[in-house]
PDB file of N, CA and C in Angstrom:
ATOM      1  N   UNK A   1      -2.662  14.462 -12.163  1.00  0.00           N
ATOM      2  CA  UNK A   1      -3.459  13.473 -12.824  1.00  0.00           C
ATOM      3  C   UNK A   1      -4.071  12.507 -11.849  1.00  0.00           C
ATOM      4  N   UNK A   2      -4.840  11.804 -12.236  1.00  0.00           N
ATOM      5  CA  UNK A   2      -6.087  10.763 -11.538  1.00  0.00           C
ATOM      6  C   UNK A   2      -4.815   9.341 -11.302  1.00  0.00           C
ATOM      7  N   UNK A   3      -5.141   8.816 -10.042  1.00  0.00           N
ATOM      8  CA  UNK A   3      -4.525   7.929 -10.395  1.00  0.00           C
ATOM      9  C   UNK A   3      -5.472   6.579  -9.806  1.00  0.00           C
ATOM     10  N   UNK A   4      -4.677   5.064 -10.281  1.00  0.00           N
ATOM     11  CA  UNK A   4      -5.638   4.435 -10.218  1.00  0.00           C
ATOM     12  C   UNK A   4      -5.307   3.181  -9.678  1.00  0.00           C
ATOM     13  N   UNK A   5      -5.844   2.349  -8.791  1.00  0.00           N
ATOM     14  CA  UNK A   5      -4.773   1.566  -7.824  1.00  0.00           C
ATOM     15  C   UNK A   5      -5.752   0.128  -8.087  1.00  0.00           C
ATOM     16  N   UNK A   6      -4.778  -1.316  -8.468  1.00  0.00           N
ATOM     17  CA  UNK A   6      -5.708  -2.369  -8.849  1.00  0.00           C
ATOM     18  C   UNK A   6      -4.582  -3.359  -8.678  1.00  0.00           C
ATOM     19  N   UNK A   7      -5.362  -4.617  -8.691  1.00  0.00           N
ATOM     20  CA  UNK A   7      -4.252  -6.184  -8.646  1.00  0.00           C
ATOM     21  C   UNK A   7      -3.747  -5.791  -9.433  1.00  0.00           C
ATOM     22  N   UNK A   8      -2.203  -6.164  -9.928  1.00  0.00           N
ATOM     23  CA  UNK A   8      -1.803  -6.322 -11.502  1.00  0.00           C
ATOM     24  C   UNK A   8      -2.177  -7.585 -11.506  1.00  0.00           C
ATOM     25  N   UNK A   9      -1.948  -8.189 -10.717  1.00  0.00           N
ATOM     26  CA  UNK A   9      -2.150 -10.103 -11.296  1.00  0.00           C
ATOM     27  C   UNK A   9      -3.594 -10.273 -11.404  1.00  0.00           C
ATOM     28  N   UNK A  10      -4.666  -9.834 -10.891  1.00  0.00           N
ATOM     29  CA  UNK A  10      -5.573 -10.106 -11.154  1.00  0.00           C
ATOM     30  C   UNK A  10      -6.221  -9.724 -12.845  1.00  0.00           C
ATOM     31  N   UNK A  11      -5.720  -8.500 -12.788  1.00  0.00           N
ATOM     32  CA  UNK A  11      -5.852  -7.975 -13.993  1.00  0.00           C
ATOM     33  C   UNK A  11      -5.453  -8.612 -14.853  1.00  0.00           C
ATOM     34  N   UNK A  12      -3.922  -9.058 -15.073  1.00  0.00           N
ATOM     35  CA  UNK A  12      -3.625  -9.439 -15.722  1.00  0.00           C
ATOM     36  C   UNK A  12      -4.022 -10.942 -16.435  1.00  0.00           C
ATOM     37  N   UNK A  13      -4.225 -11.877 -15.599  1.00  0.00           N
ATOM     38  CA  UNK A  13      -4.706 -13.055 -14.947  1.00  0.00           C
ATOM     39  C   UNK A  13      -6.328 -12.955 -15.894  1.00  0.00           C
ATOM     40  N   UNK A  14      -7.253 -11.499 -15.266  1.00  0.00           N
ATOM     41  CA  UNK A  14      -7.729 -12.048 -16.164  1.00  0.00           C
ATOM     42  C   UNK A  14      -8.104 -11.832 -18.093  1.00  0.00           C
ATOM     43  N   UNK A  15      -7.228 -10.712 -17.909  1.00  0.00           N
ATOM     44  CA  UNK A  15      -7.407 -10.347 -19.674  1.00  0.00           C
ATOM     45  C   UNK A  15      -6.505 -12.044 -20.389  1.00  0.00           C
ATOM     46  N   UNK A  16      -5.809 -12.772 -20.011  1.00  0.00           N
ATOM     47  CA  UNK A  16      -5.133 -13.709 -20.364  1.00  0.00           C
ATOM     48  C   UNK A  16      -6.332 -14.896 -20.345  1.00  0.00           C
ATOM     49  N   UNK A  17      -7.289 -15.005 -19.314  1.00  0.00           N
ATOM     50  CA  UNK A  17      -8.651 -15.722 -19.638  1.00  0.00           C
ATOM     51  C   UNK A  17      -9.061 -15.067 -20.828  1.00  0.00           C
ATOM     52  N   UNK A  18      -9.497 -14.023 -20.898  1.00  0.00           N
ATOM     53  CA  UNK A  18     -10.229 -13.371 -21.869  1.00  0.00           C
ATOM     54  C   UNK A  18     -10.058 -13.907 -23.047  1.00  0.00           C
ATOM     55  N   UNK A  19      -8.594 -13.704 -23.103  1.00  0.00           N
ATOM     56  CA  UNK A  19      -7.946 -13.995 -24.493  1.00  0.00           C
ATOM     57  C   UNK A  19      -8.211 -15.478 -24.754  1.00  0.00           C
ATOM     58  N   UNK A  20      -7.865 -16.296 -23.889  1.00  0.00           N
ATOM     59  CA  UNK A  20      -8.060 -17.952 -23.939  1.00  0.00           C
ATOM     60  C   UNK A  20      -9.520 -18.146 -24.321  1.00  0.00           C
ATOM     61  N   UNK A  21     -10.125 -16.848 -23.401  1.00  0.00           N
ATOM     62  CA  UNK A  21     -11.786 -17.912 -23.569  1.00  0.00           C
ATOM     63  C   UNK A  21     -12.087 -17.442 -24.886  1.00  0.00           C
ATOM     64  N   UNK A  22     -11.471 -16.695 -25.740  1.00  0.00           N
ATOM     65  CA  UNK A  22     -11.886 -16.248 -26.803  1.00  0.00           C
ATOM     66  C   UNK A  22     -12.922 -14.817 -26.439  1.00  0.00           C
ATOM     67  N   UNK A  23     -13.143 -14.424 -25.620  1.00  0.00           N
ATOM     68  CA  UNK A  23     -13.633 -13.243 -25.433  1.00  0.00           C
ATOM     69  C   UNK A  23     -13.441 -11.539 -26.012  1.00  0.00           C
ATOM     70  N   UNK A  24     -11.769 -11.807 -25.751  1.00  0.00           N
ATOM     71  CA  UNK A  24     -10.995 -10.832 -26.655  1.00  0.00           C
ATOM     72  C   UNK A  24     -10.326 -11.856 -27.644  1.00  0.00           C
ATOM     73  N   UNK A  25     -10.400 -11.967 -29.026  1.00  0.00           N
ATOM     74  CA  UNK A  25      -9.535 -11.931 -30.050  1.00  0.00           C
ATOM     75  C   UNK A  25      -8.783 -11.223 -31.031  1.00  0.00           C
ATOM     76  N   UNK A  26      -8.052 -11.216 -31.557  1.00  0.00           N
ATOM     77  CA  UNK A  26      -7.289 -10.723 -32.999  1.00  0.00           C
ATOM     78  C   UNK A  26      -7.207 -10.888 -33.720  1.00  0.00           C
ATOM     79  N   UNK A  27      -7.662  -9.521 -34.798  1.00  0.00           N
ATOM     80  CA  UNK A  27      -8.551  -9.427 -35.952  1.00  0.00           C
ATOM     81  C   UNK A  27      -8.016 -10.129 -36.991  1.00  0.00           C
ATOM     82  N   UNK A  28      -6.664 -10.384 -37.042  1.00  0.00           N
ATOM     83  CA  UNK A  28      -6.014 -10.880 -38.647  1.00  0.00           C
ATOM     84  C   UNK A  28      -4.376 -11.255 -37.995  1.00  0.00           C
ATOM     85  N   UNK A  29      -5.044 -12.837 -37.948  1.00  0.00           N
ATOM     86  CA  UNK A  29      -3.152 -13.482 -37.683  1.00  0.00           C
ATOM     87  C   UNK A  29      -2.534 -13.269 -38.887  1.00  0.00           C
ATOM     88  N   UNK A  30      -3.003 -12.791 -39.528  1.00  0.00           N
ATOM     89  CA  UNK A  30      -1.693 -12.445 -41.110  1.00  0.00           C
ATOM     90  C   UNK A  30      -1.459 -11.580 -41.118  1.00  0.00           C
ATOM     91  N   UNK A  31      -1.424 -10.716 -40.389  1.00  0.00           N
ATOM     92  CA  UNK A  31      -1.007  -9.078 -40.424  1.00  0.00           C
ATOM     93  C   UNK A  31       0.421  -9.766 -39.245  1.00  0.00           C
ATOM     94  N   UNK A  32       1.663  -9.117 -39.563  1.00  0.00           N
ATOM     95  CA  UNK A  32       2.680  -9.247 -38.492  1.00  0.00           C
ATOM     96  C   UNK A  32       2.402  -8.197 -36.987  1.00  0.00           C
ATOM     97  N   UNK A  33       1.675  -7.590 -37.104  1.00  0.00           N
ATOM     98  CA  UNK A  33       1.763  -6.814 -35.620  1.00  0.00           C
ATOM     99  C   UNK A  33       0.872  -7.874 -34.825  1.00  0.00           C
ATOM    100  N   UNK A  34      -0.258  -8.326 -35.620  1.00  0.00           N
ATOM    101  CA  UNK A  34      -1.205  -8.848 -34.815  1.00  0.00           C
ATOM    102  C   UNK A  34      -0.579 -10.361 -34.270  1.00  0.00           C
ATOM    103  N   UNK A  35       0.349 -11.021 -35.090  1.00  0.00           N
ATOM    104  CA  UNK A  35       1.583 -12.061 -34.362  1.00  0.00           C
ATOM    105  C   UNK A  35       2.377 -11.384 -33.254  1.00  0.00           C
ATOM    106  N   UNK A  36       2.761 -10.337 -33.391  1.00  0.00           N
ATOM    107  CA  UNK A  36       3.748  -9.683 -31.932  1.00  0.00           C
ATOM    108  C   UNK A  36       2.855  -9.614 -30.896  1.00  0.00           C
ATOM    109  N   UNK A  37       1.510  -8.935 -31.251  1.00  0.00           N
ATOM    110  CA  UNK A  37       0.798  -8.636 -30.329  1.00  0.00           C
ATOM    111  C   UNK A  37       0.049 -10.280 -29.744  1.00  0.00           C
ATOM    112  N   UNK A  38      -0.396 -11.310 -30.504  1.00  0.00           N
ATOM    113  CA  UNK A  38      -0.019 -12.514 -29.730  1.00  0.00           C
ATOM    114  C   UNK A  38       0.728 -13.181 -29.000  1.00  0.00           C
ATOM    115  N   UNK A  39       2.053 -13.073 -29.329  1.00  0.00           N
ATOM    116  CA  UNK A  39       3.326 -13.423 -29.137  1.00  0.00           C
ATOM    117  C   UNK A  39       3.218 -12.615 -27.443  1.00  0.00           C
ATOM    118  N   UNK A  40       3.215 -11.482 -27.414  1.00  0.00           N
ATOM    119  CA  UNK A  40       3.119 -10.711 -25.928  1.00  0.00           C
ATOM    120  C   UNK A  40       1.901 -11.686 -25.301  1.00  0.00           C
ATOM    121  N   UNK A  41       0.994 -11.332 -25.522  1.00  0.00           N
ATOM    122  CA  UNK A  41      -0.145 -12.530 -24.707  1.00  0.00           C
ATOM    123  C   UNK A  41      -0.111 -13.334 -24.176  1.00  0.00           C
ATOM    124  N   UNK A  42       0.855 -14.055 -25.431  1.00  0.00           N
ATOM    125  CA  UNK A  42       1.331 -15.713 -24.676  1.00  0.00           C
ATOM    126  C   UNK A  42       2.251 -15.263 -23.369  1.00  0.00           C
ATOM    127  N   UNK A  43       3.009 -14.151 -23.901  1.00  0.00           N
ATOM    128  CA  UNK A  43       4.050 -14.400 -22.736  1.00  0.00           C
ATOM    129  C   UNK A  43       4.265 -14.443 -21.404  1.00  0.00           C
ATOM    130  N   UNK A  44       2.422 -14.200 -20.904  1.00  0.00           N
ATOM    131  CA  UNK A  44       2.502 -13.934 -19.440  1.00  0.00           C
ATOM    132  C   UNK A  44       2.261 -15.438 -18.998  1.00  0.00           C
ATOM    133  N   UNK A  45       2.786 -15.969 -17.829  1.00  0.00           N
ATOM    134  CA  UNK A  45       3.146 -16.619 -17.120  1.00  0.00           C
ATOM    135  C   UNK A  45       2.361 -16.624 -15.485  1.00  0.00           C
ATOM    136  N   UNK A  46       1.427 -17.205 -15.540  1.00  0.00           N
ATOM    137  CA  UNK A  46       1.421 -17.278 -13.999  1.00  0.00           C
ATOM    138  C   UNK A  46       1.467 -18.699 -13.394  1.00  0.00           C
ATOM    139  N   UNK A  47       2.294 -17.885 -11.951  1.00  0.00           N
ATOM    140  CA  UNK A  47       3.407 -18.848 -11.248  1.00  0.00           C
ATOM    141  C   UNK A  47       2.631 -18.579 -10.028  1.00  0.00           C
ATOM    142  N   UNK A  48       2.812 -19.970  -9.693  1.00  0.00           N
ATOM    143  CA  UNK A  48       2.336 -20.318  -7.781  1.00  0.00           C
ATOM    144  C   UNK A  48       3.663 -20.546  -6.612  1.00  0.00           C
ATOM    145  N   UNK A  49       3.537 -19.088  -6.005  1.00  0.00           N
ATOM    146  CA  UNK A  49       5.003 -19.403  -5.150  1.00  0.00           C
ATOM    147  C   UNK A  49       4.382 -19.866  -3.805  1.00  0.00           C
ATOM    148  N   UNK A  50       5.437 -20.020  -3.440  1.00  0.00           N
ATOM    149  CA  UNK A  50       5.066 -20.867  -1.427  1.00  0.00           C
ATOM    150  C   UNK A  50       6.263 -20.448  -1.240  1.00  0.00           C
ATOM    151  N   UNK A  51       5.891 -19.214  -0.202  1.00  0.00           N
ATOM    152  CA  UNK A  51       6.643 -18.453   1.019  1.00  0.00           C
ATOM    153  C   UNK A  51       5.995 -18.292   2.073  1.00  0.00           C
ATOM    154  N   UNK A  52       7.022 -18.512   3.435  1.00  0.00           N
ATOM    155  CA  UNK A  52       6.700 -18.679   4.775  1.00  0.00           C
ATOM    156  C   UNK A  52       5.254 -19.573   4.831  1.00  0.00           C
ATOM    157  N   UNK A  53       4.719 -20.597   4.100  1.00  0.00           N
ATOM    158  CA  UNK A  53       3.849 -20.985   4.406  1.00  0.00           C
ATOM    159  C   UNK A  53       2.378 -20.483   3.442  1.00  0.00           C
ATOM    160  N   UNK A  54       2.614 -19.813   2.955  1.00  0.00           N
ATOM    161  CA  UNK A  54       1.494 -19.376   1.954  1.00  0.00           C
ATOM    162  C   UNK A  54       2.404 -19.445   0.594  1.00  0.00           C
ATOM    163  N   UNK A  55       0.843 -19.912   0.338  1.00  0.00           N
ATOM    164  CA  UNK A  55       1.007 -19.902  -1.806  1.00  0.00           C
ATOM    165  C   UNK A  55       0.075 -18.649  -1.962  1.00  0.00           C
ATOM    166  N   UNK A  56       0.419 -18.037  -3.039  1.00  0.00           N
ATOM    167  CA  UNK A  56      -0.012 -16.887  -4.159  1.00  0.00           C
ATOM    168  C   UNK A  56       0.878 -16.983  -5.730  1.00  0.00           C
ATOM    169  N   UNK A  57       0.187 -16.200  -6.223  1.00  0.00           N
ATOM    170  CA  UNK A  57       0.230 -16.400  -7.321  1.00  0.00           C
ATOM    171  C   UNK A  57       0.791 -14.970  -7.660  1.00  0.00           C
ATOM    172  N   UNK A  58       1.273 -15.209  -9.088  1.00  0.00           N
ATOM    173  CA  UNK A  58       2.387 -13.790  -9.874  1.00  0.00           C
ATOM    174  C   UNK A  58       2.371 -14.073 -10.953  1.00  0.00           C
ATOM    175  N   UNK A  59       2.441 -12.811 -11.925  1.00  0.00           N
ATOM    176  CA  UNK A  59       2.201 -13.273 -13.431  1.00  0.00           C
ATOM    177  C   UNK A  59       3.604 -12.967 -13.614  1.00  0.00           C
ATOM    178  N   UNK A  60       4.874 -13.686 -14.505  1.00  0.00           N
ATOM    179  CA  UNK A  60       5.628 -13.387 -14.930  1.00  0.00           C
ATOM    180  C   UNK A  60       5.593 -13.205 -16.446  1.00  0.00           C
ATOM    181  N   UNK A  61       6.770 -12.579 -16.949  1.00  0.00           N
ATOM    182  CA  UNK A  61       6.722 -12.998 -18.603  1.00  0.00           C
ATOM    183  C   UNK A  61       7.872 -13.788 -18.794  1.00  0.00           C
ATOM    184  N   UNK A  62       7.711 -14.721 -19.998  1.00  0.00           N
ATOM    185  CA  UNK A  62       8.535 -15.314 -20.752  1.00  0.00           C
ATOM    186  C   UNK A  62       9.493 -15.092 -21.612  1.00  0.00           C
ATOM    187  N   UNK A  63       9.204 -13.498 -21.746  1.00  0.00           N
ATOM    188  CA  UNK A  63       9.400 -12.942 -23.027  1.00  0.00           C
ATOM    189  C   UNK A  63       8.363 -11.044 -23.129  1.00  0.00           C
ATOM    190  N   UNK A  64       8.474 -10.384 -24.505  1.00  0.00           N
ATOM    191  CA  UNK A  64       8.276  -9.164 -24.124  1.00  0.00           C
ATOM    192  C   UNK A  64       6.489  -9.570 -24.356  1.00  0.00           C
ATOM    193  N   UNK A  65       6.276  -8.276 -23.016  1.00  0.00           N
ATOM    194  CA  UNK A  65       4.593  -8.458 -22.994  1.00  0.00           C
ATOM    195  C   UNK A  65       3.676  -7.123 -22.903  1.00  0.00           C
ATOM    196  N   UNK A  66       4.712  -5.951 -23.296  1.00  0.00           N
ATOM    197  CA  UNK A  66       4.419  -4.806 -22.872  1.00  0.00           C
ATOM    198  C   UNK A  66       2.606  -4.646 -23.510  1.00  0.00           C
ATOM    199  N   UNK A  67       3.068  -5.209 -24.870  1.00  0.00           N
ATOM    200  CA  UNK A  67       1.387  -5.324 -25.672  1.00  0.00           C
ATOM    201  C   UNK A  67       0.202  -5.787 -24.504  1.00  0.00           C
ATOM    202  N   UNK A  68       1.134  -6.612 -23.958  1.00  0.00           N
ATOM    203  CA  UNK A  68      -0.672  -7.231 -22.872  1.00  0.00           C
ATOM    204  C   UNK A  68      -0.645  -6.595 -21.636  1.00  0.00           C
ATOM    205  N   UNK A  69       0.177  -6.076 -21.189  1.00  0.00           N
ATOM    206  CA  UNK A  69      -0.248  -5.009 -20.606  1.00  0.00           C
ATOM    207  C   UNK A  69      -0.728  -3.887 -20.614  1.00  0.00           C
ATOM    208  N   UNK A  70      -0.901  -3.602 -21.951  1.00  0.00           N
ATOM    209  CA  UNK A  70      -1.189  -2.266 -22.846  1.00  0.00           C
ATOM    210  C   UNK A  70      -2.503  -2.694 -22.510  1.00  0.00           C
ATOM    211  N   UNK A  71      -3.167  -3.155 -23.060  1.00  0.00           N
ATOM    212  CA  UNK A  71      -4.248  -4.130 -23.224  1.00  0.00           C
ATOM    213  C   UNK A  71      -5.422  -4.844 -22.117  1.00  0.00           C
ATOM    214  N   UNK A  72      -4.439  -5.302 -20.934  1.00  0.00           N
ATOM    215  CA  UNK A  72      -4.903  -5.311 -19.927  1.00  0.00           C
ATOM    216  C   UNK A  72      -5.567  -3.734 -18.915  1.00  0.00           C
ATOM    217  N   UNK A  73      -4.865  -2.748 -19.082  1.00  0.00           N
ATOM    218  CA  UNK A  73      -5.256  -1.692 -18.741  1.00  0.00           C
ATOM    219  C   UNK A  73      -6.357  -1.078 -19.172  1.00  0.00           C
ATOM    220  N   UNK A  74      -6.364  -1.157 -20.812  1.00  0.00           N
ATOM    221  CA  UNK A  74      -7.850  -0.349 -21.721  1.00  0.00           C
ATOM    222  C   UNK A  74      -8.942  -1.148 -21.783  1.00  0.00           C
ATOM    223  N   UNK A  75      -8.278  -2.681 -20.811  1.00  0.00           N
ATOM    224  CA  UNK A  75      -9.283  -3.485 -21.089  1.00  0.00           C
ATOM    225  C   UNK A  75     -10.369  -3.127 -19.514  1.00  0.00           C
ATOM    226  N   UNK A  76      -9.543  -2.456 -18.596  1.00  0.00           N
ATOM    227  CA  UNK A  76      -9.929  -2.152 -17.193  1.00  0.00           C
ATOM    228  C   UNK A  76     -10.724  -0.431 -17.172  1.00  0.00           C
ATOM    229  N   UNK A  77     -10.329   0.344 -18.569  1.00  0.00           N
ATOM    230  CA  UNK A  77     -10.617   1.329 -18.877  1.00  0.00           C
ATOM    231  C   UNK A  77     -12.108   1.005 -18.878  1.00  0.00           C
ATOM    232  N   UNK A  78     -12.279   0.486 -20.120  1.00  0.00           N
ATOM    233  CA  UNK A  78     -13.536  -0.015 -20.785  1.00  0.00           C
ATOM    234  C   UNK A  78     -14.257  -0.412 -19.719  1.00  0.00           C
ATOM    235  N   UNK A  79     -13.877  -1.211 -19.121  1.00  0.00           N
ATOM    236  CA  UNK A  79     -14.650  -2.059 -18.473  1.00  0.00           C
ATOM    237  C   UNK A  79     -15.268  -0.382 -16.710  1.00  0.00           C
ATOM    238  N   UNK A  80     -14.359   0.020 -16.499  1.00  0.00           N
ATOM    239  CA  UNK A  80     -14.666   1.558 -15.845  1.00  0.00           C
ATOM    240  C   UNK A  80     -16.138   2.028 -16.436  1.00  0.00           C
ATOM    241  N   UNK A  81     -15.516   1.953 -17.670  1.00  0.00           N
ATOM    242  CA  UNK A  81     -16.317   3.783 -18.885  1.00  0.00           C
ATOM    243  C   UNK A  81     -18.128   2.333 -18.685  1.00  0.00           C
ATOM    244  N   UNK A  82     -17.921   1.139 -18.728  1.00  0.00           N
ATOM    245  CA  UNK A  82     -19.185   0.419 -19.075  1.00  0.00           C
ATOM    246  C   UNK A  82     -19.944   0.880 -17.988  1.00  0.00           C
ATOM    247  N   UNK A  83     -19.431   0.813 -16.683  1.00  0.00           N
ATOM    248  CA  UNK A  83     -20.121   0.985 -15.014  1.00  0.00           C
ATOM    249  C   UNK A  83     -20.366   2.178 -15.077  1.00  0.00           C
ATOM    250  N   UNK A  84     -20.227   2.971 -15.458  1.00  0.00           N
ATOM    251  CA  UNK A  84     -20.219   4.346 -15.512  1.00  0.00           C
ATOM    252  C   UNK A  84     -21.739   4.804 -16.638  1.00  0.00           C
ATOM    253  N   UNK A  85     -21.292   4.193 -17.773  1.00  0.00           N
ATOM    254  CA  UNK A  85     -22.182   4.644 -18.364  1.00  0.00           C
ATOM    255  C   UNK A  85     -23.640   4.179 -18.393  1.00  0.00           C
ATOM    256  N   UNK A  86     -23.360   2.718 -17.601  1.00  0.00           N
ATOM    257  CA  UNK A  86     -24.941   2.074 -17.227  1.00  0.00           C
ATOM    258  C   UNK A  86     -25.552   2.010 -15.617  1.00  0.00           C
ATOM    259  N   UNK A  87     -24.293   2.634 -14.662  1.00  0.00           N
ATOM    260  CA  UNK A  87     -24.600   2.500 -13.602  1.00  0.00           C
ATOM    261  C   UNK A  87     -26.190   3.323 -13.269  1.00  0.00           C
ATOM    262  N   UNK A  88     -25.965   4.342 -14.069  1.00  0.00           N
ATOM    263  CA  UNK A  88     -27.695   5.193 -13.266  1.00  0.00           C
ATOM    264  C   UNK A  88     -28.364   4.287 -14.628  1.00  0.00           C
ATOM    265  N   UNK A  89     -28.718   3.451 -15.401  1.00  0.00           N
ATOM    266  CA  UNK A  89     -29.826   2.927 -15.834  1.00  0.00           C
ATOM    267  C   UNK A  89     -29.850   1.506 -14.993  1.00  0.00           C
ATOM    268  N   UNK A  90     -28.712   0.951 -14.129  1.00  0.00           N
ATOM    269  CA  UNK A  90     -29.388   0.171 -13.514  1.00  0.00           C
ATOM    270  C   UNK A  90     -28.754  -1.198 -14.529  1.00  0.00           C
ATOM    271  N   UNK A  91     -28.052  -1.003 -15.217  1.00  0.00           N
ATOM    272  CA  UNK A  91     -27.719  -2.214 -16.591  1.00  0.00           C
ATOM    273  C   UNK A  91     -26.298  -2.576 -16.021  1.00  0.00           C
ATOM    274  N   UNK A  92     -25.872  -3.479 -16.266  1.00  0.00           N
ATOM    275  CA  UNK A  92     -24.340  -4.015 -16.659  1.00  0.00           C
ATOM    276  C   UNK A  92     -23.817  -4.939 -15.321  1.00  0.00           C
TER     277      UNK A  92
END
Protein backbone atom coordinates (compact mmCIF):
# COMPACT_ATOMS: atom_id res chain seq x y z
CA UNK A 1 0.00 0.00 0.00
CA UNK A 2 0.81 3.86 -0.61
CA UNK A 3 2.03 5.36 2.22
CA UNK A 4 1.90 8.84 3.38
CA UNK A 5 4.27 10.92 5.58
CA UNK A 6 2.96 14.51 7.24
CA UNK A 7 3.19 16.76 10.65
CA UNK A 8 0.68 15.13 12.93
CA UNK A 9 0.68 18.40 14.87
CA UNK A 10 0.37 20.41 12.11
CA UNK A 11 -2.39 18.53 10.86
CA UNK A 12 -3.87 18.22 13.65
CA UNK A 13 -3.40 21.85 14.86
CA UNK A 14 -4.97 22.66 11.94
CA UNK A 15 -8.33 20.71 11.48
CA UNK A 16 -8.85 22.01 15.35
CA UNK A 17 -8.68 25.76 13.66
CA UNK A 18 -11.00 24.54 11.19
CA UNK A 19 -13.32 23.41 13.60
CA UNK A 20 -12.96 26.73 15.81
CA UNK A 21 -13.09 28.91 12.76
CA UNK A 22 -16.23 27.26 11.97
CA UNK A 23 -14.98 26.01 8.67
CA UNK A 24 -15.74 22.40 9.47
CA UNK A 25 -18.95 22.05 11.57
CA UNK A 26 -21.52 19.44 12.90
CA UNK A 27 -24.56 18.79 11.36
CA UNK A 28 -26.95 18.18 14.48
CA UNK A 29 -25.73 18.72 18.23
CA UNK A 30 -28.88 16.65 19.07
CA UNK A 31 -27.97 13.62 17.57
CA UNK A 32 -25.57 11.82 20.47
CA UNK A 33 -22.74 10.72 18.06
CA UNK A 34 -22.43 14.18 16.82
CA UNK A 35 -21.75 15.19 20.92
CA UNK A 36 -18.95 12.29 21.05
CA UNK A 37 -17.71 13.35 17.93
CA UNK A 38 -17.39 17.02 19.52
CA UNK A 39 -16.40 15.87 22.69
CA UNK A 40 -13.13 14.17 20.66
CA UNK A 41 -12.44 17.67 19.01
CA UNK A 42 -12.35 19.38 22.08
CA UNK A 43 -10.01 16.95 23.32
CA UNK A 44 -6.93 17.85 21.53
CA UNK A 45 -4.66 19.90 23.45
CA UNK A 46 -1.83 21.79 22.20
CA UNK A 47 1.09 22.21 24.49
CA UNK A 48 4.32 24.41 24.22
CA UNK A 49 7.32 22.41 25.60
CA UNK A 50 10.95 23.98 26.21
CA UNK A 51 13.69 21.39 25.85
CA UNK A 52 17.40 21.97 25.72
CA UNK A 53 16.56 25.44 24.82
CA UNK A 54 13.89 25.24 22.18
CA UNK A 55 10.08 25.52 22.41
CA UNK A 56 7.74 23.42 20.01
CA UNK A 57 4.66 22.53 20.17
CA UNK A 58 2.53 18.88 20.57
CA UNK A 59 -0.99 18.17 20.41
CA UNK A 60 -2.02 16.10 23.35
CA UNK A 61 -5.50 14.74 24.30
CA UNK A 62 -7.49 15.30 27.30
CA UNK A 63 -9.52 12.63 26.78
CA UNK A 64 -10.60 10.12 23.73
CA UNK A 65 -9.94 11.83 20.26
CA UNK A 66 -9.68 9.00 17.96
CA UNK A 67 -12.88 10.87 16.06
CA UNK A 68 -10.46 13.92 15.31
CA UNK A 69 -8.07 12.13 14.15
CA UNK A 70 -10.29 10.22 11.95
CA UNK A 71 -11.16 13.46 10.63
CA UNK A 72 -8.03 15.17 10.53
CA UNK A 73 -6.75 12.59 8.01
CA UNK A 74 -9.98 12.68 5.38
CA UNK A 75 -9.68 16.11 6.04
CA UNK A 76 -5.85 15.85 4.41
CA UNK A 77 -7.46 13.26 1.94
CA UNK A 78 -9.80 15.83 0.55
CA UNK A 79 -7.75 18.38 0.67
CA UNK A 80 -4.99 15.78 -1.70
CA UNK A 81 -8.13 14.60 -4.09
CA UNK A 82 -8.84 18.96 -4.38
CA UNK A 83 -4.92 19.51 -5.80
CA UNK A 84 -5.28 16.80 -7.83
CA UNK A 85 -8.35 17.38 -9.34
CA UNK A 86 -7.70 21.19 -10.13
CA UNK A 87 -4.05 21.05 -10.41
CA UNK A 88 -4.01 20.73 -14.51
CA UNK A 89 -6.94 23.50 -14.67
CA UNK A 90 -4.70 25.73 -12.88
CA UNK A 91 -7.63 26.33 -9.87
CA UNK A 92 -7.32 25.80 -6.09
Amino acid sequence: GARVLVDRTMTLKDTCRAFKEKEIGLPDLDNPMMQIFEKHLCALAVMKIEENGEIYEIVENTGPDHLAHALAYAKLGMEKDEEESFGDLGVG
